[in-house]
Protein backbone atom coordinates (compact mmCIF):
# COMPACT_ATOMS: atom_id res chain seq x y z
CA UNK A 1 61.42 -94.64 -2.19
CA UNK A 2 62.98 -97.10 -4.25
CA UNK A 3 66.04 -96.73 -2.66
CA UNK A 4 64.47 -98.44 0.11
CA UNK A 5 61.69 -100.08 -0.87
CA UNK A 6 62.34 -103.62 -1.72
CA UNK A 7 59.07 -105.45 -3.44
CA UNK A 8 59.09 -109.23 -3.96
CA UNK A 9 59.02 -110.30 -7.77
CA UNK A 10 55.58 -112.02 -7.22
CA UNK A 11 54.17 -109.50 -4.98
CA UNK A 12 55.33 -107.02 -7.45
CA UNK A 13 53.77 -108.32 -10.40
CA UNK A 14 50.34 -109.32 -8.59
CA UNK A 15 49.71 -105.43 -7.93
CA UNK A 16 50.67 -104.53 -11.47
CA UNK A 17 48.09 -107.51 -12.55
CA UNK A 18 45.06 -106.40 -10.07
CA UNK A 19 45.58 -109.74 -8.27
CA UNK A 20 44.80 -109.91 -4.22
CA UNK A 21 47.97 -109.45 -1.92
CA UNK A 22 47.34 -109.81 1.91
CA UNK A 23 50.59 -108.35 3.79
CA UNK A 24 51.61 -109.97 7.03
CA UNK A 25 53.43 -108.70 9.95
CA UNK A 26 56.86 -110.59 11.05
CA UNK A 27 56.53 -109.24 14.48
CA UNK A 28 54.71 -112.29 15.63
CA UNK A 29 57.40 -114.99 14.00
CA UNK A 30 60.55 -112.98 16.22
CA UNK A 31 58.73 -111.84 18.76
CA UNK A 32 55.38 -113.71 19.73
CA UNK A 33 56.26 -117.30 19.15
CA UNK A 34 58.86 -119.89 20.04
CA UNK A 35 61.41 -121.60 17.36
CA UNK A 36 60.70 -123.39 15.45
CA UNK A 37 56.68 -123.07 15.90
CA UNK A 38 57.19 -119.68 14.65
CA UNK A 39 58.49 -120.48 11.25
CA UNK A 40 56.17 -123.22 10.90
CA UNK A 41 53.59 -120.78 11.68
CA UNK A 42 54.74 -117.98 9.25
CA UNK A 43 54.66 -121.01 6.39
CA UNK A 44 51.06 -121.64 7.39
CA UNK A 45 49.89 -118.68 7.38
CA UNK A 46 51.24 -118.11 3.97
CA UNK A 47 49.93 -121.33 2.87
CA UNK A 48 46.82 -120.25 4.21
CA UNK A 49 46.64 -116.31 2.48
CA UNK A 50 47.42 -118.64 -1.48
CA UNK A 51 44.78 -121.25 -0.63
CA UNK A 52 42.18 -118.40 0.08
CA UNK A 53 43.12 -116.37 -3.22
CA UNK A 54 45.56 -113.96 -2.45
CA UNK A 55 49.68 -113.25 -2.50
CA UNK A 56 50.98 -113.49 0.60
CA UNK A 57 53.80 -110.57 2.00
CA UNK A 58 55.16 -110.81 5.03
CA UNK A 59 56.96 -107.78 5.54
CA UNK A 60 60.26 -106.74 7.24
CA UNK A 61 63.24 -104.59 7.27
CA UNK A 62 66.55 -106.30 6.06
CA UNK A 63 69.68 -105.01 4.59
CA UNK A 64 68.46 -101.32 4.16
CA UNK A 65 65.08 -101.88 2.44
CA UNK A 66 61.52 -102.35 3.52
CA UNK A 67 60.68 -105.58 2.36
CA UNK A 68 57.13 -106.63 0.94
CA UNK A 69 57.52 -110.24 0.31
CA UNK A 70 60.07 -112.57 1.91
CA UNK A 71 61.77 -115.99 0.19
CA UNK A 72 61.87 -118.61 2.91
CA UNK A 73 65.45 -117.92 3.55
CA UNK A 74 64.38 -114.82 5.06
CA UNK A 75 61.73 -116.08 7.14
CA UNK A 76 63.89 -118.73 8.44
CA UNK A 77 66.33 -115.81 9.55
CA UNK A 78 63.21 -113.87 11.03
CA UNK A 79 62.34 -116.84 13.10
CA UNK A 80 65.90 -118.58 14.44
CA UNK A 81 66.81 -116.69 17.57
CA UNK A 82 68.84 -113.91 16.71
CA UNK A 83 69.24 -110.66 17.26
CA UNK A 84 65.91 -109.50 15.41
CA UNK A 85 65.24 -105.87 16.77
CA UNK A 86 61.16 -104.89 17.08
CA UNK A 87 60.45 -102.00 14.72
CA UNK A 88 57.54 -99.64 14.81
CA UNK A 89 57.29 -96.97 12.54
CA UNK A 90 59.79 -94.29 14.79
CA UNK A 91 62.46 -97.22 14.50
CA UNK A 92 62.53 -97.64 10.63
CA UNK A 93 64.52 -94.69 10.12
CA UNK A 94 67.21 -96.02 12.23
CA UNK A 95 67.09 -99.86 11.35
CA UNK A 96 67.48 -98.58 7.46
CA UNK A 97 70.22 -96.86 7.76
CA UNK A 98 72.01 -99.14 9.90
CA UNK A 99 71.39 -102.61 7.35
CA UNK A 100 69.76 -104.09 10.65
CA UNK A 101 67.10 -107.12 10.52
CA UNK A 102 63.59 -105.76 11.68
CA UNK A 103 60.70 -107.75 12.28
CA UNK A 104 57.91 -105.07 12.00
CA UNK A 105 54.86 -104.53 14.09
CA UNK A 106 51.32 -103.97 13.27
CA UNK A 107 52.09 -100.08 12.69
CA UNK A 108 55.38 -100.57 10.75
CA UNK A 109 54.07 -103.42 8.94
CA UNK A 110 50.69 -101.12 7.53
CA UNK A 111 53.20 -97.87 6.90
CA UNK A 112 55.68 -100.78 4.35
CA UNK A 113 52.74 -102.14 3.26
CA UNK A 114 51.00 -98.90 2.24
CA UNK A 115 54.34 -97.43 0.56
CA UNK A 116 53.82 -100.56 -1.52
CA UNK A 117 50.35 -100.41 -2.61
CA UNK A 118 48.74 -103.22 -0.61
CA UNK A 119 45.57 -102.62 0.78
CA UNK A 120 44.53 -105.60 2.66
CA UNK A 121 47.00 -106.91 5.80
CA UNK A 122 46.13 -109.85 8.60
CA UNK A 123 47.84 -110.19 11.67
CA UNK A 124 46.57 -111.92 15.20
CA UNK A 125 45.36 -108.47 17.25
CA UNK A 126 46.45 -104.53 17.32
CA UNK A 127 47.66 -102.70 19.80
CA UNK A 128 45.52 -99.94 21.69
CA UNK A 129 45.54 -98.33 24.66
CA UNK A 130 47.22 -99.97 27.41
CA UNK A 131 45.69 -100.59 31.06
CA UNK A 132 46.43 -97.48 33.24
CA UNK A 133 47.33 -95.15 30.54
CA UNK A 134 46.25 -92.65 32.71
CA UNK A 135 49.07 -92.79 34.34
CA UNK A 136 51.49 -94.44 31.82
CA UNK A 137 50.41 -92.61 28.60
CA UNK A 138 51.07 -96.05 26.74
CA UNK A 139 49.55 -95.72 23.71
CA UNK A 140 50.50 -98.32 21.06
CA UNK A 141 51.28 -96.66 17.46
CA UNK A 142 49.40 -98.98 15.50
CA UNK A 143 46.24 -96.66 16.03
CA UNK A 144 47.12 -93.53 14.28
CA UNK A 145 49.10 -95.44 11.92
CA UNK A 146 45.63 -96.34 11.10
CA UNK A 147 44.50 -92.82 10.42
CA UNK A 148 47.29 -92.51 8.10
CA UNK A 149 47.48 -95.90 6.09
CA UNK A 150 44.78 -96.88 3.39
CA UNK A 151 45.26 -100.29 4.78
CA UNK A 152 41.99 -102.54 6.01
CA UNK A 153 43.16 -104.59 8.88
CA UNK A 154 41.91 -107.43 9.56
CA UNK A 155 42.58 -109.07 13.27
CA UNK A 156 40.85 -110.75 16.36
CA UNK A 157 39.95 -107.01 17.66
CA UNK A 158 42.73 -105.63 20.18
CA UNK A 159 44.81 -107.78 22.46
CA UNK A 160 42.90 -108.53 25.87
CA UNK A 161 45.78 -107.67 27.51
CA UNK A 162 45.01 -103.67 26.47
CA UNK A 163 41.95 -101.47 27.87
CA UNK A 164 39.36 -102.36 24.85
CA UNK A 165 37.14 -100.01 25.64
CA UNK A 166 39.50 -96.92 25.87
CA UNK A 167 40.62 -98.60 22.42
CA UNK A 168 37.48 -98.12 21.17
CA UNK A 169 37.06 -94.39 22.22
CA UNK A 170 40.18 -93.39 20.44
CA UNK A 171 39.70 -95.36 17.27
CA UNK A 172 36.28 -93.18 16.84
CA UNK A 173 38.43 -90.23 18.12
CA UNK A 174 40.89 -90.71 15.14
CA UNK A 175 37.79 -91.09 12.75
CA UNK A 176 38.69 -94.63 11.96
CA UNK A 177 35.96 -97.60 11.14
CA UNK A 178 35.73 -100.56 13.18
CA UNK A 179 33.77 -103.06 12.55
CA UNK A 180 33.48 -107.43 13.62
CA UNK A 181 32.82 -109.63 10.57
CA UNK A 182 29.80 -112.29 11.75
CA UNK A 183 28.82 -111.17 14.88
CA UNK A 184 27.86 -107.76 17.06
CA UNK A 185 30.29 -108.52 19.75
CA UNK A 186 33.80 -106.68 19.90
CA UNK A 187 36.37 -109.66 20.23
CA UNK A 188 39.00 -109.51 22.51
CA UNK A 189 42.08 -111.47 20.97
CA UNK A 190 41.41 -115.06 22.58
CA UNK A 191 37.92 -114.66 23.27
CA UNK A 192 35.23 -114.08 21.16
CA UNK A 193 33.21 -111.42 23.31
CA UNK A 194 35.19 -108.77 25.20
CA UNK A 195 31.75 -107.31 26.97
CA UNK A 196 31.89 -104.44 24.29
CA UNK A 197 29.49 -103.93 21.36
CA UNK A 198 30.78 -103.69 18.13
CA UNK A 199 30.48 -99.77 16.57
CA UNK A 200 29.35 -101.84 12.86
CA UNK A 201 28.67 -105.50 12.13
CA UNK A 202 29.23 -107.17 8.66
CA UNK A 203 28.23 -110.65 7.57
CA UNK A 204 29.96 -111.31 3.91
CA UNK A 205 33.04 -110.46 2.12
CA UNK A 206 31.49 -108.77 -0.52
CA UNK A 207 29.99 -106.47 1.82
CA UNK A 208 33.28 -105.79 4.01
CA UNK A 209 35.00 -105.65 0.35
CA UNK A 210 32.16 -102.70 -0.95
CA UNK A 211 32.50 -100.94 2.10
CA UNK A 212 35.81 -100.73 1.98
CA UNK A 213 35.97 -99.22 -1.73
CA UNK A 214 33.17 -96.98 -0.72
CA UNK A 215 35.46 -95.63 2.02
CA UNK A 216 38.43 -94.98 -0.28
CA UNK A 217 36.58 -93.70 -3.57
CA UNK A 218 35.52 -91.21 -1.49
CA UNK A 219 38.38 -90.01 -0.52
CA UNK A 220 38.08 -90.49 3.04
CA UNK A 221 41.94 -91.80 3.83
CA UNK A 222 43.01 -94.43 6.36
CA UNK A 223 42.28 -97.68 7.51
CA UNK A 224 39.50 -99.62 8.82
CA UNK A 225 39.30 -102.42 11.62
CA UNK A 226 37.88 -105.66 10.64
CA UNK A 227 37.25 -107.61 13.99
CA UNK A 228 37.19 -110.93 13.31
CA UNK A 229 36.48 -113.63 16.41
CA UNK A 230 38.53 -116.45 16.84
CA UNK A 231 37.37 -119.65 16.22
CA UNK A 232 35.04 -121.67 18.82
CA UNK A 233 37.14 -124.36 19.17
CA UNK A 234 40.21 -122.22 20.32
CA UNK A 235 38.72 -119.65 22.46
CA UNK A 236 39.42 -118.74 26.40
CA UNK A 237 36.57 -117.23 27.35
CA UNK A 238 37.19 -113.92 29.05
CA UNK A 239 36.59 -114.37 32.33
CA UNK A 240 39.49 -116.98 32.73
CA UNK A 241 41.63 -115.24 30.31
CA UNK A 242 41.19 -111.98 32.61
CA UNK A 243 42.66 -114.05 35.22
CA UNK A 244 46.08 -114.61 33.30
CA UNK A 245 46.41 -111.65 32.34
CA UNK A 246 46.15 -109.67 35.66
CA UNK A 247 48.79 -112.05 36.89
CA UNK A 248 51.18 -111.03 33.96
CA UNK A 249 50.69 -107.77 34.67
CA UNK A 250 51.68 -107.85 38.26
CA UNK A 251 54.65 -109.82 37.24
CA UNK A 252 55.60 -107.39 34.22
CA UNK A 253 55.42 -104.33 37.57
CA UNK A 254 57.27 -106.09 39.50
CA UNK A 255 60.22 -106.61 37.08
CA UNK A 256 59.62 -103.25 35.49
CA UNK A 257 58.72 -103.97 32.34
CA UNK A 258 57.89 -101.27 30.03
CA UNK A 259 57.68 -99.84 26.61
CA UNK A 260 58.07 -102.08 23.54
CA UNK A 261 59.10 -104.87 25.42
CA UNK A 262 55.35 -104.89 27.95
CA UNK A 263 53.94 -107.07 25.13
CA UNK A 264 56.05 -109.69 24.33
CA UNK A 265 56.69 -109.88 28.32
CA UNK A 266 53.02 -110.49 28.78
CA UNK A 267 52.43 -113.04 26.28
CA UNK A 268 55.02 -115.07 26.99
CA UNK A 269 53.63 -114.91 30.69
CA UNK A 270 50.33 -116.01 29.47
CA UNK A 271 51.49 -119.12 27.65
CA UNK A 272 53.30 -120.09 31.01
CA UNK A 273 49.86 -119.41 32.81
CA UNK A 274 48.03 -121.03 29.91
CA UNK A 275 50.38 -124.16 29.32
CA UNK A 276 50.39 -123.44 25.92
CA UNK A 277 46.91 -122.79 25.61
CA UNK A 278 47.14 -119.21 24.44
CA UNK A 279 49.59 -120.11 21.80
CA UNK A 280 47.89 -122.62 20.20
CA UNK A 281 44.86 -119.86 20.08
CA UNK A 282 46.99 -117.38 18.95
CA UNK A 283 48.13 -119.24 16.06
CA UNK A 284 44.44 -120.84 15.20
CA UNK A 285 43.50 -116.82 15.21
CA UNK A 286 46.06 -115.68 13.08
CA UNK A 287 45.28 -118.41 10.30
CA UNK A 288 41.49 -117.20 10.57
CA UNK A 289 42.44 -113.62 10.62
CA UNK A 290 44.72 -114.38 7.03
CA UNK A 291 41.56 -116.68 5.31
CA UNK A 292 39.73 -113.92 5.84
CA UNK A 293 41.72 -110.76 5.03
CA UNK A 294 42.39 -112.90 1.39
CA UNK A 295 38.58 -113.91 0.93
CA UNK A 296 38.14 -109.82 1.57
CA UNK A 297 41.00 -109.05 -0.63
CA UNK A 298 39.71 -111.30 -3.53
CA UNK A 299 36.11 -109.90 -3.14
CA UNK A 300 37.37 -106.56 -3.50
CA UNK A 301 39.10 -107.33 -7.02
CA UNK A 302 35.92 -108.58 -8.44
């Protein structure tokens, strides 16, 4: 692996010291936000992982290697419109060996961070099982990544765009824990309460941070969900959220919109709809997601 592993200096000696490191996906700076917000964003959030105890490492593919821990000349790359391909795990192979710039997703970004021994990892919400899968069999990869990855993840539940419920079926399915830090409410991205109950409910770090090395002394491998609502102040409650959202997905039919590319489409259709609503919740979540993946992280080396 070290032929294509790539581990930052600081996030390299933090492991080898027992000190927290929170990885963080660079899917959302190239994909989910506009320049230069983005990079601004990525700095906070950063800012926000050291503040609360932890190392950041954002995490992306560049010139061959995986790469756990980016300088800010990197991020600034990540985040200037480019040609910045989205890699889940089935792309790595292919971005490697080509020396292409990857900003990964949620699944690409736990599968680096896992080959580099980081446990804890925020990002805004997972993927899941996509409306109509029925008929679509859109399934995103960042669920059995879980099942592989001994990676807690901490995010605002699944993105309210997906079929939460169905989400919630196949996480049990694959045998993974899910649970919502604070409350007994699922969260669903931008609001706090999808209309789902949450399987478990933790109120303190130290408990989500005991849990968590109870799962993985015992040998029982993979990941765990850590739901964690957005904050009050930035939520759009469901209902009117719904409303966006079916309208972005009649507009994604309609152009034929599909694959990897459905969720960046949608988005960027609800921040039209929104007027910038849903990114400035988006980025309020992620910030909340990263406090508390490094408060978790922190407890956990106690």
């Amino acid at each position: 692996m070290s032929d294509y592993l790539n581990i930052h200096p600081e996030v390299e000696d933090a492991l080898m010291k027992g000190i927290p490191v929170v990885a963080l996906e660079s899917t959302i700076i190239s994909h989910g936000m506009p320049w230069p917000r983005n990079y601004e964003t990525a700095m906070e959030v950063e800012a926000c992982v050291r503040e609360h105890g932890a190392i950041p490492a954002t995490i992306a593919i560049m010139d061959g290697k995986c790469c756990a821990g980016l300088d800010k000349e990197q991020l600034l790359k990540l985040a200037k419109p480019g040609e910045v391909h989205k890699v889940s795990v089935r792309d790595m192979p292919l971005l490697l060996s080509q020396k292409s710039v990857g900003a990964t997703t949620v699944a690409a970004t736990m599968r680096i961070a896992h080959m580099a021994g980081i446990r804890f990892f925020a990002t805004g919400g997972t993927g899941g099982v996509h409306r109509h899968a029925q008929e679509s069999m859109d399934v995103s990869a960042d669920l059995p990544e879980m099942m592989h990855c001994d990676v807690a993840v901490v995010s605002a539940g699944v993105k309210s765009i997906l079929d939460i419920g169905l989400t919630l079926e196949y996480l049990e399915t694959l045998g993974i824990p899910v649970l919502t830090y604070g409350q007994n409410d699922f969260p669903a991205f931008y609001s706090r309460k999808s209309g789902f109950k949450s399987p478990f409910r933790l109120d303190a770090v130290e408990d989500v941070a005991r849990m968590l090395k109870t799962k993985w002394d015992c040998g029982l491998h993979g990941g765990v969900l850590v739901a964690n609502p957005i904050p009050e102040a930035y939520e759009i409650p469901y209902d009117e959220m719904e409303r966006f959202i079916i309208k972005a997905l009649d507009k994604a039919a309609l152009a034929r919109v599909s694959g990897k590319e459905i969720t960046p489409f949608l988005l960027a259709s609800i921040m039209e709809e929104t007027k910038g609503r849903s990114l400035d919740a988006n980025i309020a979540l992620v910030k909340n997601n990263a406090m508390l993946a490094a408060k978790i992280a922190a407890a956990f080396h106690d």
